[in-house]
N, C-alpha and C. Protein backbone atom coordinates (compact mmCIF):
# COMPACT_ATOMS: atom_id res chain seq x y z
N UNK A 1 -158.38 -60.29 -43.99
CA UNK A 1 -158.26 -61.72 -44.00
C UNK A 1 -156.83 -62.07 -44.45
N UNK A 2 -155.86 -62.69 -43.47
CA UNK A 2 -155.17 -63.26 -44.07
C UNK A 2 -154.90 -64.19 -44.72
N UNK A 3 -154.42 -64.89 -45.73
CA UNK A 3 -153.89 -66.60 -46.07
C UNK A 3 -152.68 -67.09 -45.53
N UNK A 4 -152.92 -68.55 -45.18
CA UNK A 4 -151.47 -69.35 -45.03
C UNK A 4 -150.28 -69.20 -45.99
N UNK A 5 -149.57 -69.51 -45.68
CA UNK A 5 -147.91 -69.50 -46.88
C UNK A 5 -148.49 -70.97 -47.70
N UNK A 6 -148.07 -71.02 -48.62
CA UNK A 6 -148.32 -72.66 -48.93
C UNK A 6 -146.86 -73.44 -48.48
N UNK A 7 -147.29 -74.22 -47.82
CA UNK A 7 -145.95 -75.31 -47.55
C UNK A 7 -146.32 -76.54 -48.00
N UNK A 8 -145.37 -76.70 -48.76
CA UNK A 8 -144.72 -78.15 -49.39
C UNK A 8 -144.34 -79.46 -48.40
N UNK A 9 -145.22 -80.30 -48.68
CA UNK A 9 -145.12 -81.59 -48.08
C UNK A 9 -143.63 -82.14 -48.57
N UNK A 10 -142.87 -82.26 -47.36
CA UNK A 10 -141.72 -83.01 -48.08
C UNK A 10 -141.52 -84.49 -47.37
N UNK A 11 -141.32 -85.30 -48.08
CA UNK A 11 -141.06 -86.55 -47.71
C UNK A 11 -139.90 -86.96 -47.11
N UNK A 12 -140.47 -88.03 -45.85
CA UNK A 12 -139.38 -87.85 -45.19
C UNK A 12 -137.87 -88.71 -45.49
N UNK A 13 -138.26 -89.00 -46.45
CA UNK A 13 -137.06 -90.32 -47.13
C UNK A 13 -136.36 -89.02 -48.43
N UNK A 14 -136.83 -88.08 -48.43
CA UNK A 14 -135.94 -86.95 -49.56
C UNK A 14 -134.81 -86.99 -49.74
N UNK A 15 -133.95 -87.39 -48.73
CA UNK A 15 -132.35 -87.24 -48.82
C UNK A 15 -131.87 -88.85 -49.50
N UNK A 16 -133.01 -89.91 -49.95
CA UNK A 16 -132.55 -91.32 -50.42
C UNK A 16 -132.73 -90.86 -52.65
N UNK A 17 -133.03 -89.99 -52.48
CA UNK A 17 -133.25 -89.51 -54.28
C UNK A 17 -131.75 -89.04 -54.96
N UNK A 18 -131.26 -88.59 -54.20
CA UNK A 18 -129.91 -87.93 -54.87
C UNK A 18 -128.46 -88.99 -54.35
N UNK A 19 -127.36 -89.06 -54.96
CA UNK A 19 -126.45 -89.49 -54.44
C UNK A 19 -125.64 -88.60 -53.08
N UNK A 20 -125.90 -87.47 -53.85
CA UNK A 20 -124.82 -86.60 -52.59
C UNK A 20 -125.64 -86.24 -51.54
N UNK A 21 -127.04 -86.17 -51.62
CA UNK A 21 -127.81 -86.24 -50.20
C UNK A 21 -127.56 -87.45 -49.08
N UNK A 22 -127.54 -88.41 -50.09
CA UNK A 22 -127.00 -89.50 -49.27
C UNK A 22 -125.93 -89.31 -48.48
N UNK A 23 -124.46 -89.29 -49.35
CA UNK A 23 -123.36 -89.22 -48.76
C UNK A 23 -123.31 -88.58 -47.79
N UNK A 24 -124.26 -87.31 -47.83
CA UNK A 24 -124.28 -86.28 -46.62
C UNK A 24 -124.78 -86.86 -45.21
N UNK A 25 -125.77 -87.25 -45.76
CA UNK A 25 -126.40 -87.83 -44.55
C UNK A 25 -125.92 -88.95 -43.95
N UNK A 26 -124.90 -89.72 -44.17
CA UNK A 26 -124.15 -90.84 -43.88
C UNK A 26 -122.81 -90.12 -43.46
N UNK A 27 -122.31 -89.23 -43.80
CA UNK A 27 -121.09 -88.23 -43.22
C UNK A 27 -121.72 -87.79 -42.18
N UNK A 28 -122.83 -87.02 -41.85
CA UNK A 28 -124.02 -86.37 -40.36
C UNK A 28 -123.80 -88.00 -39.56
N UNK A 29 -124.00 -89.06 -40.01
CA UNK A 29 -124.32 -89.76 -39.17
C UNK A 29 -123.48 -90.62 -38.15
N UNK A 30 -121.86 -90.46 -38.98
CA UNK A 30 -120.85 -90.79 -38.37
C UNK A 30 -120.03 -89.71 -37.78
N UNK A 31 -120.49 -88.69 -37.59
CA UNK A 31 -120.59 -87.66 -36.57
C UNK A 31 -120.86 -88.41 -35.09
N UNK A 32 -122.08 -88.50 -34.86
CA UNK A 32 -122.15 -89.57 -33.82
C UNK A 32 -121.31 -90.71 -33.06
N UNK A 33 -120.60 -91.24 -34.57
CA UNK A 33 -120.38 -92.07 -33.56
C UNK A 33 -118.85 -91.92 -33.24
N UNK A 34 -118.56 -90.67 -33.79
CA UNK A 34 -116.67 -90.19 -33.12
C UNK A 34 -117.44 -89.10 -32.17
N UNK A 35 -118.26 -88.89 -31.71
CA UNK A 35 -118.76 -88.26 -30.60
C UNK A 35 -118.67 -89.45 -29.23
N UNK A 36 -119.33 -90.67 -30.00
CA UNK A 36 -119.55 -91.93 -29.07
C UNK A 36 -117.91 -92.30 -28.53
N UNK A 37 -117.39 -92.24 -29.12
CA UNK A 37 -115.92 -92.68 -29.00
C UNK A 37 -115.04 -91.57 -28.23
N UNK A 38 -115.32 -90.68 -28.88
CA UNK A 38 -114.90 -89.16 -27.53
C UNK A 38 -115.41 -89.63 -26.12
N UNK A 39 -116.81 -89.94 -25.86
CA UNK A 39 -117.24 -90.17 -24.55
C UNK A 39 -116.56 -91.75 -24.04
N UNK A 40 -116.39 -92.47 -24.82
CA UNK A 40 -116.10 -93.77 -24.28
C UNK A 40 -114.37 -93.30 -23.58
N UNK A 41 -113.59 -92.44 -24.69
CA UNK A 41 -112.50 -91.81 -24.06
C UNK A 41 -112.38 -90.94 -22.78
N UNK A 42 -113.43 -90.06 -22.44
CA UNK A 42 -113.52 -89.45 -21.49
C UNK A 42 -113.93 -90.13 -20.34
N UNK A 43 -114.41 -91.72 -20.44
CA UNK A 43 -115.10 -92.58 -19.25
C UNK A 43 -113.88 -93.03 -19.02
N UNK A 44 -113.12 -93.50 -20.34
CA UNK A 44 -112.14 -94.17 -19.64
C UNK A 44 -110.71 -93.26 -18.74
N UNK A 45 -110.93 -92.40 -18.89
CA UNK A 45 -110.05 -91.28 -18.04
C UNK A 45 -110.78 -90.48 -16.66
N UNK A 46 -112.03 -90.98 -16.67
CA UNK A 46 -112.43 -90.79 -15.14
C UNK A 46 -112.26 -91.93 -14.60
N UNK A 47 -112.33 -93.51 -15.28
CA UNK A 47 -112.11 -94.99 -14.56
C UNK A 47 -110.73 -94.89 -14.28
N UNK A 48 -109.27 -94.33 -14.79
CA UNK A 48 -108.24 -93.94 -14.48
C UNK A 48 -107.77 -93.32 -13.37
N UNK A 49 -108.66 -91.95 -13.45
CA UNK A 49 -108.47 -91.17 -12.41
C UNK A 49 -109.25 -91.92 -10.70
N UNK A 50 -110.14 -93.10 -11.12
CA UNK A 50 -110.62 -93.27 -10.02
C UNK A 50 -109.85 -94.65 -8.88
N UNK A 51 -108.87 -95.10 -9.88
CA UNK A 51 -108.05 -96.33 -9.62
C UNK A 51 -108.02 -97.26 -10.07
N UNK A 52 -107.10 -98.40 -9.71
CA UNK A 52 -106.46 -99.00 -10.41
C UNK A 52 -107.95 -100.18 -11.11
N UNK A 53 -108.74 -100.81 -9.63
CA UNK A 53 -109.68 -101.58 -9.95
C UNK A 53 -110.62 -101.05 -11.26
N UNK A 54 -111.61 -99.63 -10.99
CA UNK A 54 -111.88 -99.23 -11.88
C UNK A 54 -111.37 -99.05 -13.46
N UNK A 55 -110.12 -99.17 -13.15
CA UNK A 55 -109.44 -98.86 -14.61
C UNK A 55 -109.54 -100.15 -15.33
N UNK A 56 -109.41 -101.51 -14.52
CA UNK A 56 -108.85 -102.45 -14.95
C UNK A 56 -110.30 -102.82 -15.26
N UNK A 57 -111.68 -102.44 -14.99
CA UNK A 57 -113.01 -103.18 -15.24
C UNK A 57 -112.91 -102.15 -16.77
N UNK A 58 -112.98 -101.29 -16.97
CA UNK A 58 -112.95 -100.81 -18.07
C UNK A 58 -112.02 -101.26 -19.11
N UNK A 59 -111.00 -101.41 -18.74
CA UNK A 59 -109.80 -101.91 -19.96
C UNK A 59 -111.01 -103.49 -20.29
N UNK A 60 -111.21 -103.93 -19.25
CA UNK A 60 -111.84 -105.39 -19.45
C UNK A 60 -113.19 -105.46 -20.32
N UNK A 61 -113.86 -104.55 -20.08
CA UNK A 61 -115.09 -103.50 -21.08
C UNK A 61 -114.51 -103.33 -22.33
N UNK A 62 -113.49 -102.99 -22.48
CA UNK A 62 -113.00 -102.39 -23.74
C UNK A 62 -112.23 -102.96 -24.77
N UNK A 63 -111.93 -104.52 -23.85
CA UNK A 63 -111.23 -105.51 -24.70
C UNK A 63 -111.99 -106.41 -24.89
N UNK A 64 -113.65 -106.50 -24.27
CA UNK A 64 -114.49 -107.46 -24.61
C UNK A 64 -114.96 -107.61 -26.16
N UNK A 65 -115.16 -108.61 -26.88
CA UNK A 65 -115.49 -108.79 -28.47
C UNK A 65 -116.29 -107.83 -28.65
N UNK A 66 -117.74 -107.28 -27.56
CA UNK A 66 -118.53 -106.03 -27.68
C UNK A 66 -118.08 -105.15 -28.18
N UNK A 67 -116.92 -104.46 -26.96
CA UNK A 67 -115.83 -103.41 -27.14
C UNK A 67 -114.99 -103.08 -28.18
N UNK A 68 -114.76 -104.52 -28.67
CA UNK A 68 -113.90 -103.99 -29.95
C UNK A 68 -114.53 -104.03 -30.95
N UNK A 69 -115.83 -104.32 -31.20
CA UNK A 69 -116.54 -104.56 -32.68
C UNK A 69 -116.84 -102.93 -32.60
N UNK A 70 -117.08 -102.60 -31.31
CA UNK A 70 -117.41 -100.91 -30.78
C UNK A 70 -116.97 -100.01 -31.52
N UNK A 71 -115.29 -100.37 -30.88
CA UNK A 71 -113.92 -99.41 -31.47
C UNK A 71 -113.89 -99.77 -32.66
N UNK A 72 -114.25 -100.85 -33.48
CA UNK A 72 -113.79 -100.74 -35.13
C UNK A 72 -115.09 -100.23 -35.78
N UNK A 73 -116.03 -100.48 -35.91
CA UNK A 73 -117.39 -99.59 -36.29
C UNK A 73 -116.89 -97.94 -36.13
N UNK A 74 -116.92 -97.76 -34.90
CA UNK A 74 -116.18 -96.13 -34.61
C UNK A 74 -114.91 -96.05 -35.26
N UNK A 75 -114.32 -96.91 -35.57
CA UNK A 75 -112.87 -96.15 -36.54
C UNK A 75 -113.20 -95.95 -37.95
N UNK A 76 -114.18 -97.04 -38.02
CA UNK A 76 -114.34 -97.02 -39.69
C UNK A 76 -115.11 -95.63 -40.52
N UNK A 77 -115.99 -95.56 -38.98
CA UNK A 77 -116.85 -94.45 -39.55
C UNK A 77 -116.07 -93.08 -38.93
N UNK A 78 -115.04 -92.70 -38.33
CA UNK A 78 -114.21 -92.03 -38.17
C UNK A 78 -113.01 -91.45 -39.11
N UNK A 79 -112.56 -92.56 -39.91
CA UNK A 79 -111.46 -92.62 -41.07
C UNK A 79 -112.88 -92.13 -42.00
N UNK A 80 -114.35 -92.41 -42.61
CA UNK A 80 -114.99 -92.02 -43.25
C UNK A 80 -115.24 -90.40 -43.17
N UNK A 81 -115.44 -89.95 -41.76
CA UNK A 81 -115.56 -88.94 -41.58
C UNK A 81 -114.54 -87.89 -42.04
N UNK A 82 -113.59 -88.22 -41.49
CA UNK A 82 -112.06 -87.37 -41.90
C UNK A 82 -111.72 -87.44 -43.50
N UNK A 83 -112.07 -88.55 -44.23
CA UNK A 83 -111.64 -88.36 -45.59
C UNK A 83 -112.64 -87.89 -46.46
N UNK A 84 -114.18 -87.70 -46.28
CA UNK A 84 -114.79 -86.70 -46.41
C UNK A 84 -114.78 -85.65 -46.30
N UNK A 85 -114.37 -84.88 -45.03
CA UNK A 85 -113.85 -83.80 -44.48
C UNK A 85 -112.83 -83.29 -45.30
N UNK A 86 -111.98 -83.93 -45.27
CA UNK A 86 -111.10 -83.37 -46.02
C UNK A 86 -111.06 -82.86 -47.71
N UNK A 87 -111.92 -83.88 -48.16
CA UNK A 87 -113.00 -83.55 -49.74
C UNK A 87 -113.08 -81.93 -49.70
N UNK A 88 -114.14 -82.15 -48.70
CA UNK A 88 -115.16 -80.63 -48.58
C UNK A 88 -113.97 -79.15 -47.67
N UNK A 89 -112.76 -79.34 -47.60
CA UNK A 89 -111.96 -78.73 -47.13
C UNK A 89 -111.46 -77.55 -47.91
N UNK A 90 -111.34 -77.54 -48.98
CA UNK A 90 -110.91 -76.55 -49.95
C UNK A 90 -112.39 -76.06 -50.45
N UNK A 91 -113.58 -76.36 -50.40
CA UNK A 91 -114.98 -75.75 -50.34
C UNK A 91 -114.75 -74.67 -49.05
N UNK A 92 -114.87 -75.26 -47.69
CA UNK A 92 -114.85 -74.31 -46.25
C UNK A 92 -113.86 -73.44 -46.39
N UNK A 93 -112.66 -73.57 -46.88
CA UNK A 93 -111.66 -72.83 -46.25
C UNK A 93 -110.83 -72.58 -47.76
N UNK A 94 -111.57 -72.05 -48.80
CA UNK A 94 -110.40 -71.62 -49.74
C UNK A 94 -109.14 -70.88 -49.18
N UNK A 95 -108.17 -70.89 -49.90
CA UNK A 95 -106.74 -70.24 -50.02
C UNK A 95 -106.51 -69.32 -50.57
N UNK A 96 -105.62 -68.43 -50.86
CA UNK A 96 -105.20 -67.97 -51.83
C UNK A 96 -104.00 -67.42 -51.21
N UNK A 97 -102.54 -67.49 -52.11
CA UNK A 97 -101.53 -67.31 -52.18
C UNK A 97 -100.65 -66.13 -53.06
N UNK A 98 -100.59 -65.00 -53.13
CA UNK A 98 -99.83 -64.07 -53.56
C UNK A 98 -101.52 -63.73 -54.68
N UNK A 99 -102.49 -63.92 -54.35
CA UNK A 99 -103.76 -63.35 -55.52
C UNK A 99 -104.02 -64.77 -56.27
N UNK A 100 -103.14 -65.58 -55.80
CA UNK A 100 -103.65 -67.10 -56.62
C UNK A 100 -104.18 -67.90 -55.74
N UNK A 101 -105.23 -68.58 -56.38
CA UNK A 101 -105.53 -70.01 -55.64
C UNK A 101 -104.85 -70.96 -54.87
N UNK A 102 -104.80 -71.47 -54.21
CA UNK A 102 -104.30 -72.97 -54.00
C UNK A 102 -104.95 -73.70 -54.40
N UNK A 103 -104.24 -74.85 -55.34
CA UNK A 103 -105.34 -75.87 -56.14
C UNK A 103 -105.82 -76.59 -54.39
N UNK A 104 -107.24 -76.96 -54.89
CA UNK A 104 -107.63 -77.96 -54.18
C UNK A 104 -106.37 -79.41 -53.52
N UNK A 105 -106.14 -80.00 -54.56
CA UNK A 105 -105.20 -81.18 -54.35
C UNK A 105 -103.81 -80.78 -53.22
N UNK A 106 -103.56 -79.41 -53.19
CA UNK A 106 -102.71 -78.92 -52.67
C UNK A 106 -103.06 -79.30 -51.09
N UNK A 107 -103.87 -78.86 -50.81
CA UNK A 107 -104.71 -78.36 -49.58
C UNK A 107 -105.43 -79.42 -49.10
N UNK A 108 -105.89 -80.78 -49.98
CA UNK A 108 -106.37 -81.59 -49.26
C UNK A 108 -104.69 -82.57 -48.91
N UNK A 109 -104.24 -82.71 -49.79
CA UNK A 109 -103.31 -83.19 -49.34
C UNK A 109 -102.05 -82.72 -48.42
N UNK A 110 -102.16 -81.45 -47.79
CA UNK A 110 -101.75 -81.04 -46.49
C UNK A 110 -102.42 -82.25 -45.41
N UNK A 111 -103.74 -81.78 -45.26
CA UNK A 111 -104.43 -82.30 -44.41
C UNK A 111 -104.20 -84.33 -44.19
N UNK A 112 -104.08 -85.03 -45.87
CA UNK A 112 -103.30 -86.10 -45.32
C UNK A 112 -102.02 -86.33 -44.60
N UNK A 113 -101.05 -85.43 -44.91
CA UNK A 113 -99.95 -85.34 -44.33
C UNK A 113 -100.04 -84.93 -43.37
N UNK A 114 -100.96 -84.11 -42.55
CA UNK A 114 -100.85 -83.84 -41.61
C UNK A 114 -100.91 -84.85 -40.20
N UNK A 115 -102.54 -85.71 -40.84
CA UNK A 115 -103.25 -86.61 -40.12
C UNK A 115 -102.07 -87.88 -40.29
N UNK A 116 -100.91 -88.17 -41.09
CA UNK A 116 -100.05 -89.12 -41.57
C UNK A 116 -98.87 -88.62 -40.10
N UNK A 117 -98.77 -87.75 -40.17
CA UNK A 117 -97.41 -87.17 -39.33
C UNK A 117 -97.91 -87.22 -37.56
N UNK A 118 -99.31 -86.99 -37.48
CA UNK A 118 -99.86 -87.03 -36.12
C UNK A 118 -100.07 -88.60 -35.85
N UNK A 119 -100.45 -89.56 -36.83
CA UNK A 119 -100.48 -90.74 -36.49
C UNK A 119 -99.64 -91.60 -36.00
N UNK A 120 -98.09 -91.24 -36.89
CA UNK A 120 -96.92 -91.57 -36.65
C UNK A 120 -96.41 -91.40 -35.58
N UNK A 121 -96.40 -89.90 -34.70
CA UNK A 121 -96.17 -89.44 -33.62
C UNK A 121 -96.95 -89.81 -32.17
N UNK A 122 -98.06 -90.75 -32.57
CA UNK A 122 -98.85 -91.23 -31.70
C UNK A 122 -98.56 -92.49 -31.10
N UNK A 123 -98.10 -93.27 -32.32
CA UNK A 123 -97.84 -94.98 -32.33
C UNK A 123 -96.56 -94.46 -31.56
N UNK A 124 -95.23 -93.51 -32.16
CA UNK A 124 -94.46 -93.43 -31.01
C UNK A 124 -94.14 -93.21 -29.77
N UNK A 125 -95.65 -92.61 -29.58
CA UNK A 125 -95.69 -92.33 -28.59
C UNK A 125 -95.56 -93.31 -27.48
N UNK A 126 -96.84 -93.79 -28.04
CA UNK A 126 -97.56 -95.21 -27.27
C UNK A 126 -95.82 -96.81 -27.06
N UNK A 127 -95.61 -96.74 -27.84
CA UNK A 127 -94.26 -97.77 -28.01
C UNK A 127 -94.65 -98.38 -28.97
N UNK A 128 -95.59 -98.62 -30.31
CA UNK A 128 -95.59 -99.08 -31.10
C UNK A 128 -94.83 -99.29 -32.18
């Protein structure tokens, strides 16, 4: 005769008890929506590739009040994502330098400078 394992009923609201379950789960969730914003980028580069009309119904999509409440929701939770990320960065990917550490602060603050120097190089890009 065998017995079952005992399994523990867990509730499905578990991750609202702790603070950092939270945060987690609100970092998972704006995952999504720089996924959403990847695809809205990739539509708008097949409406490109398909001509000028197409391009111009999308730019018109994308400048509608919809569109932009769209794009700022997705930036906000995008800039959330990345400065989280970057938190938990010296957790994923310790350092070490001649048998020493790299302090944390070191290493996250690469990663601002980095994302600071690519931003800069973008706006110039663009003519901003």
């Amino acid at each position: 005769m065998s017995r079952r394992p005992y399994m523990r009923k867990v509730d499905r609201s578990w991750w609202l008890y702790h603070p950092r379950y939270v945060a987690y789960m609100i970092r998972e969730l704006t995952s999504l929506f720089v996924g959403l914003y990847c695809a809205l980028l990739v539509v708008g580069l097949i409406r490109l590739a398909q001509g000028q009309a197409p391009w111009e119904a999308f730019v018109a999509a994308v400048s509608s009040p919809l569109g932009v409440a769209l794009q700022l929701v997705c930036l906000v939770f995008a800039i959330y994502h990345s400065v989280t990320w970057f938190a938990l960065t010296p957790k994923a990917m310790p350092l070490t330098i001649k048998d020493e550490p790299v302090p944390d602060i070191a290493i996250i603050g690469a990663h601002y400078v980095a994302w600071a120097v690519v931003s800069i190089v973008v706006l110039i890009g663009t003519g901003m």
